[in-house]
PDB file of N, CA and C in Angstrom:
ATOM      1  N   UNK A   1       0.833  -1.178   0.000  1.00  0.00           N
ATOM      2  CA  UNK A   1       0.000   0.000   0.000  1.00  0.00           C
ATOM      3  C   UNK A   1       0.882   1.247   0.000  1.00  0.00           C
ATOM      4  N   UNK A   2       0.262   1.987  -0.369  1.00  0.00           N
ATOM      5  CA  UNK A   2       1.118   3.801  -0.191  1.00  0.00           C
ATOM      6  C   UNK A   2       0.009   4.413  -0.571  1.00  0.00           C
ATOM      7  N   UNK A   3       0.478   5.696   0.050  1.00  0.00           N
ATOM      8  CA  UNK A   3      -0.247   7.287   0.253  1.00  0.00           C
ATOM      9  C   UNK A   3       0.191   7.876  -1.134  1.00  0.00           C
ATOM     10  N   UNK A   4      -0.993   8.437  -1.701  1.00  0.00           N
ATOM     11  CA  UNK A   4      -0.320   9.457  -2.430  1.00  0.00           C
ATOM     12  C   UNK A   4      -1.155  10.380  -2.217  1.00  0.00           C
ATOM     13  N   UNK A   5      -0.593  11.614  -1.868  1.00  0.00           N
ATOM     14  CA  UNK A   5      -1.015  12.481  -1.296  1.00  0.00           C
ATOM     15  C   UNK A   5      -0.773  14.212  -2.095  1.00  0.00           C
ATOM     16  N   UNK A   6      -2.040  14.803  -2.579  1.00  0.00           N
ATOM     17  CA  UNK A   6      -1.654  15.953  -3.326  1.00  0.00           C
ATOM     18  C   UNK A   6      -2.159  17.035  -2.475  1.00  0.00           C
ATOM     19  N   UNK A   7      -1.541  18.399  -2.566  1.00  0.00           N
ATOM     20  CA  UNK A   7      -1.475  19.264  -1.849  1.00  0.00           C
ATOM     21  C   UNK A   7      -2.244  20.356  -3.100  1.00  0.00           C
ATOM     22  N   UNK A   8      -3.455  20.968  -2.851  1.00  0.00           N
ATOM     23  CA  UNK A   8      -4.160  21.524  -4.121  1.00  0.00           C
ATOM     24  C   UNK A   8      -4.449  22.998  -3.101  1.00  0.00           C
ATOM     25  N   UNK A   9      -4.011  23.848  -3.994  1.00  0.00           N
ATOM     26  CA  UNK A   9      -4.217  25.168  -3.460  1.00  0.00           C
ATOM     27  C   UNK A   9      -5.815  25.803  -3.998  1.00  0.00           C
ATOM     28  N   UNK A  10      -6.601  25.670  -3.204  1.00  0.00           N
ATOM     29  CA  UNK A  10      -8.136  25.874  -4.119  1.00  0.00           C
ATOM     30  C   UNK A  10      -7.852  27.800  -4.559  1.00  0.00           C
ATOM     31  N   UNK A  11      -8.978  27.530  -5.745  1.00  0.00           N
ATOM     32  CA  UNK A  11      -8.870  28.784  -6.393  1.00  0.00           C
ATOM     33  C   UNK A  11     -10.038  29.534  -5.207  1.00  0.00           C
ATOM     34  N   UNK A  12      -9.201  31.216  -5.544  1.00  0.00           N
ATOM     35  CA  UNK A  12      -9.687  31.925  -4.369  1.00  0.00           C
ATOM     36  C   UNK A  12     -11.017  32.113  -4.492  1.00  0.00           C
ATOM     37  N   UNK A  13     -12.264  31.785  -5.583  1.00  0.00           N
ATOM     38  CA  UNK A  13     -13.397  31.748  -5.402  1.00  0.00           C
ATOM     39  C   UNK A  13     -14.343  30.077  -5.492  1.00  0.00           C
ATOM     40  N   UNK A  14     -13.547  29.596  -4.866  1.00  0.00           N
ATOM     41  CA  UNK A  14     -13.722  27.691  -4.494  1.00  0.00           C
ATOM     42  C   UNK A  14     -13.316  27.699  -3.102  1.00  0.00           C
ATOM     43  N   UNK A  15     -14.106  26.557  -2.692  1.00  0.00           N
ATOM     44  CA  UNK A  15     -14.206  25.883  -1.559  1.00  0.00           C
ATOM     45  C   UNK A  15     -14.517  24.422  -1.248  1.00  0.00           C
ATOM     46  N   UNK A  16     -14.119  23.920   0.228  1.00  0.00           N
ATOM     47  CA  UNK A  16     -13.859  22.392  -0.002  1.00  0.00           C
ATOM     48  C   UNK A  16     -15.471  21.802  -0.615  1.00  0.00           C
ATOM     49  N   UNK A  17     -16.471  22.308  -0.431  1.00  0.00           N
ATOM     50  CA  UNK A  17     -17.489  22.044  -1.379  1.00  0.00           C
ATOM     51  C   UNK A  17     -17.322  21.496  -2.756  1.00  0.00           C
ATOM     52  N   UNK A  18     -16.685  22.689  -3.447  1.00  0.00           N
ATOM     53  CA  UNK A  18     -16.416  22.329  -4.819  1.00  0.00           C
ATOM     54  C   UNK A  18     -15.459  21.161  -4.731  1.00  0.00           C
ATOM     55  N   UNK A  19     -14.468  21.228  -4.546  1.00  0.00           N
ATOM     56  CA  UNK A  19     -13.718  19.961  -4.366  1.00  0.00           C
ATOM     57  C   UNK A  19     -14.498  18.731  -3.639  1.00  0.00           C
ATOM     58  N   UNK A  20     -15.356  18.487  -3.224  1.00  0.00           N
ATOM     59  CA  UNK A  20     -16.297  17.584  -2.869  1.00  0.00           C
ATOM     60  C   UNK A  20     -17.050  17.315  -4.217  1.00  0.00           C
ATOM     61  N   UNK A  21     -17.433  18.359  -4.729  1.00  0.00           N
ATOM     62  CA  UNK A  21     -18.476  17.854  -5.920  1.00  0.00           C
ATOM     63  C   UNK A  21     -17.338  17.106  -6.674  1.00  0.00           C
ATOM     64  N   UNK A  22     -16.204  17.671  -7.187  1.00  0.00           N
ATOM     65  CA  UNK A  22     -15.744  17.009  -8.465  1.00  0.00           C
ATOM     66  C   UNK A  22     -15.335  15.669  -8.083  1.00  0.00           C
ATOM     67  N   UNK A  23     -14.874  15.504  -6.548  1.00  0.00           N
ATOM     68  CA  UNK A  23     -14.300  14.300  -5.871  1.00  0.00           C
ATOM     69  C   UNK A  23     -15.446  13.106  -5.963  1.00  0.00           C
ATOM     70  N   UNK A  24     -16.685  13.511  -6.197  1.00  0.00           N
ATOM     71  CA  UNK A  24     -17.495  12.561  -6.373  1.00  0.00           C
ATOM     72  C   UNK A  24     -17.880  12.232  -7.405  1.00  0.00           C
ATOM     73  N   UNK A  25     -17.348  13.272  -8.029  1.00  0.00           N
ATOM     74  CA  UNK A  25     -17.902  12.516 -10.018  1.00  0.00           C
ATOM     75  C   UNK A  25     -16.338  11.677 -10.352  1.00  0.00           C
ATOM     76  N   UNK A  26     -15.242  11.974  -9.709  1.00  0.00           N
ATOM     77  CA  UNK A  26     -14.022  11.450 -10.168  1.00  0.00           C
ATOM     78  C   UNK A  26     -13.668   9.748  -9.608  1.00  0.00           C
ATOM     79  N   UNK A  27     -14.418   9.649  -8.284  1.00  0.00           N
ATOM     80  CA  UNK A  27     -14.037   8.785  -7.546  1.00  0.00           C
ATOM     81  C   UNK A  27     -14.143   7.807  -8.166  1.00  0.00           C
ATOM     82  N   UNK A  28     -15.055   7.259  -8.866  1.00  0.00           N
ATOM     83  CA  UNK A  28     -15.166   6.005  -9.727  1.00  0.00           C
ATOM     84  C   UNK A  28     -13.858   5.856 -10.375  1.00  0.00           C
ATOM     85  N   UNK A  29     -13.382   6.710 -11.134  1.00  0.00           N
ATOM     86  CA  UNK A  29     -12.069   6.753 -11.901  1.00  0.00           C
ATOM     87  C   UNK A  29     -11.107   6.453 -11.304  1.00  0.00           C
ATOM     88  N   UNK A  30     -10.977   6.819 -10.008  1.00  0.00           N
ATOM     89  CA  UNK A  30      -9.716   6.475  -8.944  1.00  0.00           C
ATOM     90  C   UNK A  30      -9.576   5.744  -8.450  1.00  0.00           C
ATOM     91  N   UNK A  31     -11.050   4.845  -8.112  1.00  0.00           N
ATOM     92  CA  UNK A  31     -11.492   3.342  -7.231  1.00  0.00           C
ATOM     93  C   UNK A  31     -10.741   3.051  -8.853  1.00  0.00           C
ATOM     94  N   UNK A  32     -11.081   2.584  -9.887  1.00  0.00           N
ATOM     95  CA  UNK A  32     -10.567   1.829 -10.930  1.00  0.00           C
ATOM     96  C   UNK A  32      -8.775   1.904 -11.306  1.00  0.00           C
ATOM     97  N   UNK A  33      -8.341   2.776 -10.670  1.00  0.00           N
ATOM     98  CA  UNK A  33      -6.732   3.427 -10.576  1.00  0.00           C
ATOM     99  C   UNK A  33      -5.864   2.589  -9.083  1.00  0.00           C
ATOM    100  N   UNK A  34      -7.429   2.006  -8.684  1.00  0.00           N
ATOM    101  CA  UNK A  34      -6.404   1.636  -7.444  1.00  0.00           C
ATOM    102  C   UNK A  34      -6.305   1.738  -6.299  1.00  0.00           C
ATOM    103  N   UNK A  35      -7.320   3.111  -6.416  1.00  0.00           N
ATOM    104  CA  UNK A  35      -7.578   4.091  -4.800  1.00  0.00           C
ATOM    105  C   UNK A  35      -9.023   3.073  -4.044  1.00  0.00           C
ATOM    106  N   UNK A  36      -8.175   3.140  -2.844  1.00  0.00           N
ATOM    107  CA  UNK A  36      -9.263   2.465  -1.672  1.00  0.00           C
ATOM    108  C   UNK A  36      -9.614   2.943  -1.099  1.00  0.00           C
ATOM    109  N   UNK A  37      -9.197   4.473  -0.716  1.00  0.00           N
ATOM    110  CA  UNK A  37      -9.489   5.482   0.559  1.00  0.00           C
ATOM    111  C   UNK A  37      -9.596   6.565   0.108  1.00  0.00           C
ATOM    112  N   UNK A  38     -10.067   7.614   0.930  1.00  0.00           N
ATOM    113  CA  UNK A  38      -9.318   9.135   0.807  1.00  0.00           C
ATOM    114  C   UNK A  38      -9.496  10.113   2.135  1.00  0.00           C
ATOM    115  N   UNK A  39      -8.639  10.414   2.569  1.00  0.00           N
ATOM    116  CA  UNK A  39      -8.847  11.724   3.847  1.00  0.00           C
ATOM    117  C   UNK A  39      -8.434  12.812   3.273  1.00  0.00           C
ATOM    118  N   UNK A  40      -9.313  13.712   3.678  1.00  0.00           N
ATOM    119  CA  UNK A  40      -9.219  15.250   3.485  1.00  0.00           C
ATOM    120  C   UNK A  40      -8.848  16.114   4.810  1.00  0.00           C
ATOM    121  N   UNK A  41      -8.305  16.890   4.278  1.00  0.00           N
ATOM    122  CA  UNK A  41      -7.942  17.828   5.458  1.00  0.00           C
ATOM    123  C   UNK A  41      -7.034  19.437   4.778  1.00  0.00           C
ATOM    124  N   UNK A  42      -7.897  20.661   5.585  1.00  0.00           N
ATOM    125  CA  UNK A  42      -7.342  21.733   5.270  1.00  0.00           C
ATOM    126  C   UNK A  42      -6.073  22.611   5.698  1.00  0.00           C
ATOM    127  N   UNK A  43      -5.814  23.220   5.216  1.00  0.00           N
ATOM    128  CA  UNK A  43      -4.726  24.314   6.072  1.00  0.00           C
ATOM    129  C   UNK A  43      -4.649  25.199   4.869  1.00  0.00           C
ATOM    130  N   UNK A  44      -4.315  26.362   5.653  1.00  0.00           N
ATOM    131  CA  UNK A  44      -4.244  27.918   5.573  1.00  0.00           C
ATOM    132  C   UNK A  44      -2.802  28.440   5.973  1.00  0.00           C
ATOM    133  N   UNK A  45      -1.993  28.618   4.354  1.00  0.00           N
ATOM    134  CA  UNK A  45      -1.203  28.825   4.278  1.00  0.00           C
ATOM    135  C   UNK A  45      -0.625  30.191   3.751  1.00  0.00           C
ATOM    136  N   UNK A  46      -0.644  31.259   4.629  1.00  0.00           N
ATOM    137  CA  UNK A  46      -0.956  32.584   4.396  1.00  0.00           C
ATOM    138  C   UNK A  46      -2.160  32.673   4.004  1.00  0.00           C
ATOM    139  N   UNK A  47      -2.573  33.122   2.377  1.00  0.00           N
ATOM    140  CA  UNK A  47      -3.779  33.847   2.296  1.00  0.00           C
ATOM    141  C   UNK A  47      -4.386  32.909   1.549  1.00  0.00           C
ATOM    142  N   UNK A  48      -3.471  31.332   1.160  1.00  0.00           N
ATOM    143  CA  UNK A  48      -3.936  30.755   0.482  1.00  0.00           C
ATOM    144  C   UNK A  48      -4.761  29.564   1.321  1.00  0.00           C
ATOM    145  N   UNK A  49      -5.929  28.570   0.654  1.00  0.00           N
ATOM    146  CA  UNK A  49      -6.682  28.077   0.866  1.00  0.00           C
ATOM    147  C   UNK A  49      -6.046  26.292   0.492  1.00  0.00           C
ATOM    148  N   UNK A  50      -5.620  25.941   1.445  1.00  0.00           N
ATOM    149  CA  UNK A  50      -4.927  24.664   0.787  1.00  0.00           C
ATOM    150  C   UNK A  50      -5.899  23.191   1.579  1.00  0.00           C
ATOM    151  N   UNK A  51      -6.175  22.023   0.280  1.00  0.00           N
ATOM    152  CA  UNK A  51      -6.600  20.935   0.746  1.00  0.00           C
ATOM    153  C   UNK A  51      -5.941  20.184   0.465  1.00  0.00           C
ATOM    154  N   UNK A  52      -5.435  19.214   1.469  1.00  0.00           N
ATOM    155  CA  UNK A  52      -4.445  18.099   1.207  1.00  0.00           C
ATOM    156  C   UNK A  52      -5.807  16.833   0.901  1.00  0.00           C
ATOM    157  N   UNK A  53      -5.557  15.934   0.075  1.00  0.00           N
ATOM    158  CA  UNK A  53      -6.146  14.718  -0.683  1.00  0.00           C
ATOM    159  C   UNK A  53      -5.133  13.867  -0.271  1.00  0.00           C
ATOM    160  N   UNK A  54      -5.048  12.667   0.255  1.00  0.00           N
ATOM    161  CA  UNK A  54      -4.422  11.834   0.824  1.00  0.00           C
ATOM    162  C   UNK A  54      -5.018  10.398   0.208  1.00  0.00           C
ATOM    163  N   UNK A  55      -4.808   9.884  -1.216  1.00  0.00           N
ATOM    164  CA  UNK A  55      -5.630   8.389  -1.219  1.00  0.00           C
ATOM    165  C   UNK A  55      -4.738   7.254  -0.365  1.00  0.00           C
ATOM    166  N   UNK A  56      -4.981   6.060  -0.422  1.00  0.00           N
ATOM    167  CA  UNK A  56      -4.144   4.878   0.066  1.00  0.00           C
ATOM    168  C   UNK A  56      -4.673   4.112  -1.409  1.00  0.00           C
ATOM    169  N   UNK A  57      -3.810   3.794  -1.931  1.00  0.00           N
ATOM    170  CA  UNK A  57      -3.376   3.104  -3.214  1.00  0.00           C
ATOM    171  C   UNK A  57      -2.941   1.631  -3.295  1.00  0.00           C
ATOM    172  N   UNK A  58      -3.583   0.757  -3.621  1.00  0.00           N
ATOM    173  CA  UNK A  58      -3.007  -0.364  -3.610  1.00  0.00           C
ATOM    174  C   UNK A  58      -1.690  -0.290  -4.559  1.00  0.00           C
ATOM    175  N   UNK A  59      -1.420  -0.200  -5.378  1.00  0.00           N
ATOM    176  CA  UNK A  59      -0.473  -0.405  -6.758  1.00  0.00           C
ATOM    177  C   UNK A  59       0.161   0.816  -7.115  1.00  0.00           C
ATOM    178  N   UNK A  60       1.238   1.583  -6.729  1.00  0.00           N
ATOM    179  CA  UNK A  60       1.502   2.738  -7.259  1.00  0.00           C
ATOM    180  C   UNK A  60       1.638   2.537  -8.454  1.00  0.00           C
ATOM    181  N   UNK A  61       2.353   1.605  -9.822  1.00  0.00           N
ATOM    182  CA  UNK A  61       2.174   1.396 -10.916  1.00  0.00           C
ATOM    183  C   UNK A  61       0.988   1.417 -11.416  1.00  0.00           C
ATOM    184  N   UNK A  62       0.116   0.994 -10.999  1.00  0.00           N
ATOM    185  CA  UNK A  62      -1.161   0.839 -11.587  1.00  0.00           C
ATOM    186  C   UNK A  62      -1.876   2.455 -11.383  1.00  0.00           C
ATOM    187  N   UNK A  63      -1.572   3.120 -10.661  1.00  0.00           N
ATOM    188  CA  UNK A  63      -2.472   4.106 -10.122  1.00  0.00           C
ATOM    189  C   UNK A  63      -1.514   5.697 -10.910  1.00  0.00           C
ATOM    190  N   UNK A  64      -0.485   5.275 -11.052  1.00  0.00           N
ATOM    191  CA  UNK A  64       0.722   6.284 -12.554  1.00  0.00           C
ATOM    192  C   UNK A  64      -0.326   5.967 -13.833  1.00  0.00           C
ATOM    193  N   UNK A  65      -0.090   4.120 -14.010  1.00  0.00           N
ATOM    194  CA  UNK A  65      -0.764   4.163 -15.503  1.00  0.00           C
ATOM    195  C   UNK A  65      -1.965   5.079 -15.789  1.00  0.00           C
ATOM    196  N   UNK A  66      -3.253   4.904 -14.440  1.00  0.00           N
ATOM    197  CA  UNK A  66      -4.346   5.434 -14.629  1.00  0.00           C
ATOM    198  C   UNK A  66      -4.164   7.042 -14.864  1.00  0.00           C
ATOM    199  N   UNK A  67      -3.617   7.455 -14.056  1.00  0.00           N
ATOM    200  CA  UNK A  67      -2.884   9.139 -13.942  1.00  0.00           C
ATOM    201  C   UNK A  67      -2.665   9.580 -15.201  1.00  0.00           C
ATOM    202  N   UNK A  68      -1.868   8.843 -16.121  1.00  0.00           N
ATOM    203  CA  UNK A  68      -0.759   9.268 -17.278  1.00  0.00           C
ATOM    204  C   UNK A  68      -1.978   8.935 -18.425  1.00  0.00           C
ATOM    205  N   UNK A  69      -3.022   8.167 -17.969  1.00  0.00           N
ATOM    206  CA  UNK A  69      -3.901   7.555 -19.216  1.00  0.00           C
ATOM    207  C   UNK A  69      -4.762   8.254 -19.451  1.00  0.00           C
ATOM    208  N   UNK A  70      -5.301   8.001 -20.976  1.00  0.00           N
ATOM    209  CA  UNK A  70      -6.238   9.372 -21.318  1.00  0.00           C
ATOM    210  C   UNK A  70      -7.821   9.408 -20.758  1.00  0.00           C
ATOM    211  N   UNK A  71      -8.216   8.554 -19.971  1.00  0.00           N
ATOM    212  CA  UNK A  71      -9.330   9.277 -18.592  1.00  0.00           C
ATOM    213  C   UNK A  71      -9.315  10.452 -18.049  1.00  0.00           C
ATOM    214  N   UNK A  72      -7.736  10.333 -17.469  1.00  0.00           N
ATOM    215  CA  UNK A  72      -7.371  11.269 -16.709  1.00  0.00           C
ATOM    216  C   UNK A  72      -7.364  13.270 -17.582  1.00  0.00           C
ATOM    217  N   UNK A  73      -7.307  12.873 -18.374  1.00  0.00           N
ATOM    218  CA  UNK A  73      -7.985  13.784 -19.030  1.00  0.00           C
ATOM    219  C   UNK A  73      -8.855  14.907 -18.780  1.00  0.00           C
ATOM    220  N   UNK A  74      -9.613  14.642 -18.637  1.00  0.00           N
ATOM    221  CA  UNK A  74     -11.662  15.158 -18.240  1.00  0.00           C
ATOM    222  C   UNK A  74     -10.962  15.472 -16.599  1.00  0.00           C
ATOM    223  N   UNK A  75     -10.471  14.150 -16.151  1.00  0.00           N
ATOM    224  CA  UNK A  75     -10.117  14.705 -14.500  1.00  0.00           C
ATOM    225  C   UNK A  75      -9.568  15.535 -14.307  1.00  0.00           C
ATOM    226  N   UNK A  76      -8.693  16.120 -15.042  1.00  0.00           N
ATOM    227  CA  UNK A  76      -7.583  17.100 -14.937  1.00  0.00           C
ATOM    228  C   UNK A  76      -8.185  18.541 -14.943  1.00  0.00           C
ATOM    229  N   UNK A  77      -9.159  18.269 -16.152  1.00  0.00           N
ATOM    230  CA  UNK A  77      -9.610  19.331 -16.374  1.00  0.00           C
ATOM    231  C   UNK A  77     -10.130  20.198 -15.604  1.00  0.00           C
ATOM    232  N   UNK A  78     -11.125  18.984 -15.178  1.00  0.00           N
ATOM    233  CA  UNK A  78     -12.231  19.589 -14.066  1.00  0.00           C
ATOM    234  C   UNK A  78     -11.399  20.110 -12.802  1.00  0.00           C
ATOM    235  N   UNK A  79     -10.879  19.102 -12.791  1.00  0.00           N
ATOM    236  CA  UNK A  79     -10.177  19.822 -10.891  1.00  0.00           C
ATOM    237  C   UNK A  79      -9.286  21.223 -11.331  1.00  0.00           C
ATOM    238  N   UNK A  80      -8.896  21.566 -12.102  1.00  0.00           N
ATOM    239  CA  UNK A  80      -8.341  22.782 -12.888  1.00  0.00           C
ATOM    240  C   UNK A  80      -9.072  23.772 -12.756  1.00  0.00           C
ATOM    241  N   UNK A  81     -10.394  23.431 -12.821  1.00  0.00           N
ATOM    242  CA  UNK A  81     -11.677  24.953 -12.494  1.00  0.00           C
ATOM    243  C   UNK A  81     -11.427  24.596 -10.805  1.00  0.00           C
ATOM    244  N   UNK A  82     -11.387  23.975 -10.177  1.00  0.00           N
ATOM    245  CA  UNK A  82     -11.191  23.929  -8.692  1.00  0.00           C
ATOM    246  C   UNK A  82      -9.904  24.424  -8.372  1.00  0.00           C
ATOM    247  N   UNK A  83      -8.756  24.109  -8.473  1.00  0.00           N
ATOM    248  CA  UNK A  83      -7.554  24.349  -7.914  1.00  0.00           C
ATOM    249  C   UNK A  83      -6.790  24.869  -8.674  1.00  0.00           C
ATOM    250  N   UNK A  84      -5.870  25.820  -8.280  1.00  0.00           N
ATOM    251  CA  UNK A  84      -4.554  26.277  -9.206  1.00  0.00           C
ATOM    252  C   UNK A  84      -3.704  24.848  -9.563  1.00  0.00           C
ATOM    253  N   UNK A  85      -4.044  24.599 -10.556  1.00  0.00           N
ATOM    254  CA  UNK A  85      -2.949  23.125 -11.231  1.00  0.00           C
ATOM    255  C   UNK A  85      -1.591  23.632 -11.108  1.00  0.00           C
ATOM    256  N   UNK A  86      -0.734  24.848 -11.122  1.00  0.00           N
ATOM    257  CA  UNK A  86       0.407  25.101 -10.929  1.00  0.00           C
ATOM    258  C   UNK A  86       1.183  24.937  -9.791  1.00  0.00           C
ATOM    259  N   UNK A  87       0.230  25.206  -8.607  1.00  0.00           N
ATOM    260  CA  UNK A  87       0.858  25.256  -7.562  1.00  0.00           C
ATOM    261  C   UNK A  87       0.408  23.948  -6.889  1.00  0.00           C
ATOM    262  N   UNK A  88       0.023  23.054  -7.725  1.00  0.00           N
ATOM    263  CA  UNK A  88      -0.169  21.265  -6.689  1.00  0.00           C
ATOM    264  C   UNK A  88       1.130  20.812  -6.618  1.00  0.00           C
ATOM    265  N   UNK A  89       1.257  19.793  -5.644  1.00  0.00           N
ATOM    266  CA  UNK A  89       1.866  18.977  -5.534  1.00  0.00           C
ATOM    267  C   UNK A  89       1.876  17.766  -5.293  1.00  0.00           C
ATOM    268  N   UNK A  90       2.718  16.825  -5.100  1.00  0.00           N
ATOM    269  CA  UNK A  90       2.379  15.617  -4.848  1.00  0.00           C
ATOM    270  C   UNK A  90       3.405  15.005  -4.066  1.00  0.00           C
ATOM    271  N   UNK A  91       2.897  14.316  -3.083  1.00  0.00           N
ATOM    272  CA  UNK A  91       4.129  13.468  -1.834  1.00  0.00           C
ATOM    273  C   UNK A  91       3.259  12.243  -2.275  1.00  0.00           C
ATOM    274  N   UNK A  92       4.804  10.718  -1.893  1.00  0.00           N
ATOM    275  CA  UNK A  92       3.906   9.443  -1.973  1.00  0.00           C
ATOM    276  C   UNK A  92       4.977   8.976  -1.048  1.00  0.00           C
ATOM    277  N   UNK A  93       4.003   8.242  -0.589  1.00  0.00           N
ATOM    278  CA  UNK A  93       5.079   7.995   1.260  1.00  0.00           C
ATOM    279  C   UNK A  93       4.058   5.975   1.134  1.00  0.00           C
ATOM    280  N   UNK A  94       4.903   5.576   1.984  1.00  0.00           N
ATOM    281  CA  UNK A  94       4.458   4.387   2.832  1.00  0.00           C
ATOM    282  C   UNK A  94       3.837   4.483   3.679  1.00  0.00           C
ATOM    283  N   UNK A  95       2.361   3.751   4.526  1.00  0.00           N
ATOM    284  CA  UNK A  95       2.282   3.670   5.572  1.00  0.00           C
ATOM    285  C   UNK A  95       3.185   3.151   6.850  1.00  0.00           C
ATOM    286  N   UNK A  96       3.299   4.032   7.623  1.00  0.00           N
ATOM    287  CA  UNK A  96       4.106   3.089   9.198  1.00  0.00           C
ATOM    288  C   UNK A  96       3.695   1.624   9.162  1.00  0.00           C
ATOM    289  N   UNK A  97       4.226   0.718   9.606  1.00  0.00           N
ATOM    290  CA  UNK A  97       3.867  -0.458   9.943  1.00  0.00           C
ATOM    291  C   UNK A  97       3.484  -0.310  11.770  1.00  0.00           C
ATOM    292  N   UNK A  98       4.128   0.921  12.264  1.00  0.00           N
ATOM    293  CA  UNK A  98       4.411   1.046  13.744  1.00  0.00           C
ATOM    294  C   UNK A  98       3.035   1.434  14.279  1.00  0.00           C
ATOM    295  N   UNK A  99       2.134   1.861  13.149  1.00  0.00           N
ATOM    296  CA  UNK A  99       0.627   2.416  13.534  1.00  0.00           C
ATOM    297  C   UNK A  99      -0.552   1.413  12.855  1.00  0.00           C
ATOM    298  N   UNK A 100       0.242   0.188  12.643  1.00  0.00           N
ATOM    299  CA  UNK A 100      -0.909  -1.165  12.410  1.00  0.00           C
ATOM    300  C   UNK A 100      -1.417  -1.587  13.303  1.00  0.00           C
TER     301      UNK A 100
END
């Protein structure tokens, strides 16, 4: 398993709402990529509006292919009217075994 975890700076007239709506038209796409989970959580980083997306991924290969494949497409798009696409990022970490 692993985290992959993106850091999306919402656009200054969006809120975790909007990112809720698109997260629910996308999720099908991501359950099929691999994704089993997702936690959300905010922070306010100066003036900006930041939501961290955290999935747990069975297959990081499998969950790149889906990413890089042309689905992902339409997904991109959409979360693009939600978040500044420039300023995302992305961490992919392991779970602890020490917190099983």
């Amino acid at each position: 398993m692993y985290y992959v975890t993106y850091k999306n700076v919402l656009k200054s007239d969006k809120r975790k709402g909007d990112f809720m709506k698109w997260l629910k038209v996308y999720w099908p796409i991501q359950k099929r990529w691999g994704a089993t989970s997702i936690k959300l959580w905010n922070s306010n980083e100066g003036n900006k509006n930041v939501l961290f997306c955290r999935y747990t991924v069975k297959n990081l290969d499998h969950w790149n292919q889906g990413a890089m494949g042309p689905e992902s497409e339409a997904l991109v798009r959409a979360l693009g009217e939600v978040v500044d696409i420039n300023q995302m990022s992305i961490k992919i970490t392991i779970p602890s075994t020490a917190n099983a």
